[in-house]
Each structure stands twice: as structure tokens, then as C-alpha cells.
Protein backbone atom coordinates (compact mmCIF):
# COMPACT_ATOMS: atom_id res chain seq x y z
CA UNK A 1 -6.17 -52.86 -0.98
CA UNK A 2 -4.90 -49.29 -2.01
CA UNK A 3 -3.10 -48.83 -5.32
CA UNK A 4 -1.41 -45.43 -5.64
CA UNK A 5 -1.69 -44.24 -8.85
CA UNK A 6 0.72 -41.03 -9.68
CA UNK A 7 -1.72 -39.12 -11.75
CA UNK A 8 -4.19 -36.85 -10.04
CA UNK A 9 -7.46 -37.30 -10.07
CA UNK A 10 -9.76 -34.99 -8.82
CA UNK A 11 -12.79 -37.40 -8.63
CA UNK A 12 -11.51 -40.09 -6.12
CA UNK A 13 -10.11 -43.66 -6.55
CA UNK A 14 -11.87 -46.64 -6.05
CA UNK A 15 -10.33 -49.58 -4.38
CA UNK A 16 -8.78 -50.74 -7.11
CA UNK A 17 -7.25 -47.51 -7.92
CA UNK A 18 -9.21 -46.63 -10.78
CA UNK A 19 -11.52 -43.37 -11.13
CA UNK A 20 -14.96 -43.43 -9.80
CA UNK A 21 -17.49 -40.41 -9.91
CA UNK A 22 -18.87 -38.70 -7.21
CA UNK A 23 -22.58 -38.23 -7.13
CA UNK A 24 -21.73 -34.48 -6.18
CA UNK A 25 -20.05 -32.25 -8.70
CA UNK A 26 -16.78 -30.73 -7.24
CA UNK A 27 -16.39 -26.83 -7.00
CA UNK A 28 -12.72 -25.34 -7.34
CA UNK A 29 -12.94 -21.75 -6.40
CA UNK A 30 -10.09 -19.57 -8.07
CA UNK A 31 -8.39 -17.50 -5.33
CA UNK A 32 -5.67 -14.93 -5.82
CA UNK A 33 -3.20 -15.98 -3.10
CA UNK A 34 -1.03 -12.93 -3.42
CA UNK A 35 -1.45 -9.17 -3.48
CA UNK A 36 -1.77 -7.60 -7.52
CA UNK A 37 1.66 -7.37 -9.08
CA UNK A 38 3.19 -3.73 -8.57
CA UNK A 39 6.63 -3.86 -9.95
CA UNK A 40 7.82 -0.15 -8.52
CA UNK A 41 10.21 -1.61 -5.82
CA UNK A 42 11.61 -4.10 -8.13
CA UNK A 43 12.22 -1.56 -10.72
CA UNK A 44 14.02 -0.06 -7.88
CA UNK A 45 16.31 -2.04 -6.42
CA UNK A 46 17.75 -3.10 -9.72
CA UNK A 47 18.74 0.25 -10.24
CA UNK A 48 20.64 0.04 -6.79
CA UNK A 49 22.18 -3.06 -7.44
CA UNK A 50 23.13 -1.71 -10.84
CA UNK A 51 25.52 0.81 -8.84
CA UNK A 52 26.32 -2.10 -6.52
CA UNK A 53 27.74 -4.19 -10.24
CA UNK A 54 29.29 -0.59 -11.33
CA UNK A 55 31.61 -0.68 -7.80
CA UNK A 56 32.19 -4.16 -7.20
CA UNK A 57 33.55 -4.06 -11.03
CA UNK A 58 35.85 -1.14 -10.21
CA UNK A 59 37.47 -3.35 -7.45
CA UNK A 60 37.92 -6.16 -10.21
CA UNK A 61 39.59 -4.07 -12.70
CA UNK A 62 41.86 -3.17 -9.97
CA UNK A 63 42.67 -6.22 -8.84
CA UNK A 64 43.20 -7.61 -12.90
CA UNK A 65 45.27 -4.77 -14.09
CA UNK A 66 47.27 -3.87 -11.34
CA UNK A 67 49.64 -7.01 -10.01
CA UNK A 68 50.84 -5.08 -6.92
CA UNK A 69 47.37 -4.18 -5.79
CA UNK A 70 46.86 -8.10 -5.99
CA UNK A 71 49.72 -8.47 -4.01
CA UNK A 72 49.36 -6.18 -1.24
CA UNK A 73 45.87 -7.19 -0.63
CA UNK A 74 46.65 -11.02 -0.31
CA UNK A 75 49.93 -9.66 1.97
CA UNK A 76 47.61 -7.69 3.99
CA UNK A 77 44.72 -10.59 4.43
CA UNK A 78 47.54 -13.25 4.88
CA UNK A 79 49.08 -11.21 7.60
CA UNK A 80 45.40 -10.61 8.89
CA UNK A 81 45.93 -6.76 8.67
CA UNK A 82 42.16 -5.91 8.46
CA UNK A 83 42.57 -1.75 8.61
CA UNK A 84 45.04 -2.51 5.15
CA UNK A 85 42.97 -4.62 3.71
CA UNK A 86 40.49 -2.16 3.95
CA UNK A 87 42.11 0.63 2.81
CA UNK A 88 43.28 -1.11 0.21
CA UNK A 89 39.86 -1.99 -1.36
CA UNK A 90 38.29 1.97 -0.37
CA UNK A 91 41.19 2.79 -2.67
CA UNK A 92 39.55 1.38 -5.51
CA UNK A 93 37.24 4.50 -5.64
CA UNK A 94 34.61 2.76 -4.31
CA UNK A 95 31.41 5.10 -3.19
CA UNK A 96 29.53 2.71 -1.26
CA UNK A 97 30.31 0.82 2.27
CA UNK A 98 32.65 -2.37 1.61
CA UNK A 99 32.91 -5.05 4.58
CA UNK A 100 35.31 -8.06 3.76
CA UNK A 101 36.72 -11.12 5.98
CA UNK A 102 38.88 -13.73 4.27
CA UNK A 103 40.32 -17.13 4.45
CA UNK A 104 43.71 -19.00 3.59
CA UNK A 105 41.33 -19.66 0.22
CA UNK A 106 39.99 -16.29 -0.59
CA UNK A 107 38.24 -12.95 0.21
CA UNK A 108 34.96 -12.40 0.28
CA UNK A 109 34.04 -8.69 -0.13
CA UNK A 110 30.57 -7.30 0.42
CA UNK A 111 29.13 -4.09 -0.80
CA UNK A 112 26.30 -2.49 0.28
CA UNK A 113 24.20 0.64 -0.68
CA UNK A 114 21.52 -0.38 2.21
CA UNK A 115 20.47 2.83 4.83
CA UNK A 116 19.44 0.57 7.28
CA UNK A 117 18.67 -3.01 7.87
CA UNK A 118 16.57 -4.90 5.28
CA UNK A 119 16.93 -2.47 3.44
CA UNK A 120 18.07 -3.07 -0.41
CA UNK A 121 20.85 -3.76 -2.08
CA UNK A 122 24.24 -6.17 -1.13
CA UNK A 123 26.42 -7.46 -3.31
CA UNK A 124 28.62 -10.55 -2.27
CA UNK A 125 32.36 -10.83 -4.38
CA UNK A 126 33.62 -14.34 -3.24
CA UNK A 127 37.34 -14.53 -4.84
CA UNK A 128 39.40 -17.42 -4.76
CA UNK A 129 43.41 -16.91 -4.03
């Protein structure tokens, strides 16, 4: 009868679930599994999303110092005025293209600095009403 035992062991179990050697040493080849590191396109689409942070804060100062900008943007989503609503957040002085759908719970605005598809960087703002 089997016993597991939880700890590996690379030499086998016996019945009884205690080590046993193999007659035959055991070879464990070290393969790379991945491609060597090159860090380039990481460095890279930080510095996108670091423009992506620098917008998506400009819409939260907005939204924090300016009560009526709160307001007409939750008028506008409430009354599911889409155009307003985004008007209202290109008036932020955004650079980069916004896209936004809400809910009776909150917004959710997404920026994006991408040329085409796949390409990097989005930034989700999820924002609770």
C-alpha cells in the first residue's frame, strides 16, 4: 500500500513510503526555459505609463478641487449623456485618448497612449460615486 509522503524525493519511494536508492544515478540537466533578460521594452513602457499616471492624475485633481466638475460629470453619466461626459473629462487637459462607460456605482475611465492594438500602455481609473 502507497503512503504519500509531502516531501520530494528525487530517488523514489518504496512501498512503505520511505526513500530507496536507485542503482542508477539521476541526471538533472539545467535548461534556460526563457530567452536572456533584455530589459529595453520594460524600461520603456514605464516611461509611457508614467505619462499615462501624469494624465489620469490631472483628471483627479479636477475632479477633487473642483465640486461642479464633480457634479456635472455624475449629471452627465446619470443622464447617460456620453458626448458630455466626454467632453467633460478631454477638458481636464488631457493629451492622450480617454474612453469611459459608467454605472449607477461609478465611472470607469480608461486612458491610453497605445498606436495600435497590443500595443503599450492603458491605464484603468475605476471611481466609485
Amino acid at each position: 500500500m502507497y503512503t504519500p509522503n509531502f516531501c520530494y524525493n528525487p530517488y523514489g519511494y518504496s512501498y512503505r513510503g520511505l526513500p530507496v536508492l536507485h542503482q542508477y544515478p539521476v541526471y538533472y540537466y539545467d535548461r534556460q526555459m526563457f530567452p536572456p533578460i533584455n530589459t529595453k521594452q520594460f524600461i520603456q513602457s514605464t516611461k509611457k505609463f508614467r505619462i499615462l499616471v501624469n494624465e489620469a492624475n490631472k483628471i483627479i485633481t479636477k475632479i477633487t478641487t473642483s465640486p461642479r466638475f464633480a457634479h456635472d460629470l455624475m449629471d452627465a453619466a446619470q443622464k447617460d449623456n456620453q458626448s458630455k461626459v466626454d467632453q467633460l473629462i478631454q477638458s481636464t487637459g488631457i493629451t492622450v485618448k480617454a474612453k469611459s462607460h459608467y454605472t449607477p456605482d461609478g465611472i470607469v475611465i480608461e486612458l491610453t497612449n497605445a498606436k495600435y492594438q497590443g500595443d503599450c500602455c492603458t491605464l484603468r481609473l475605476g471611481l466609485n460615486w
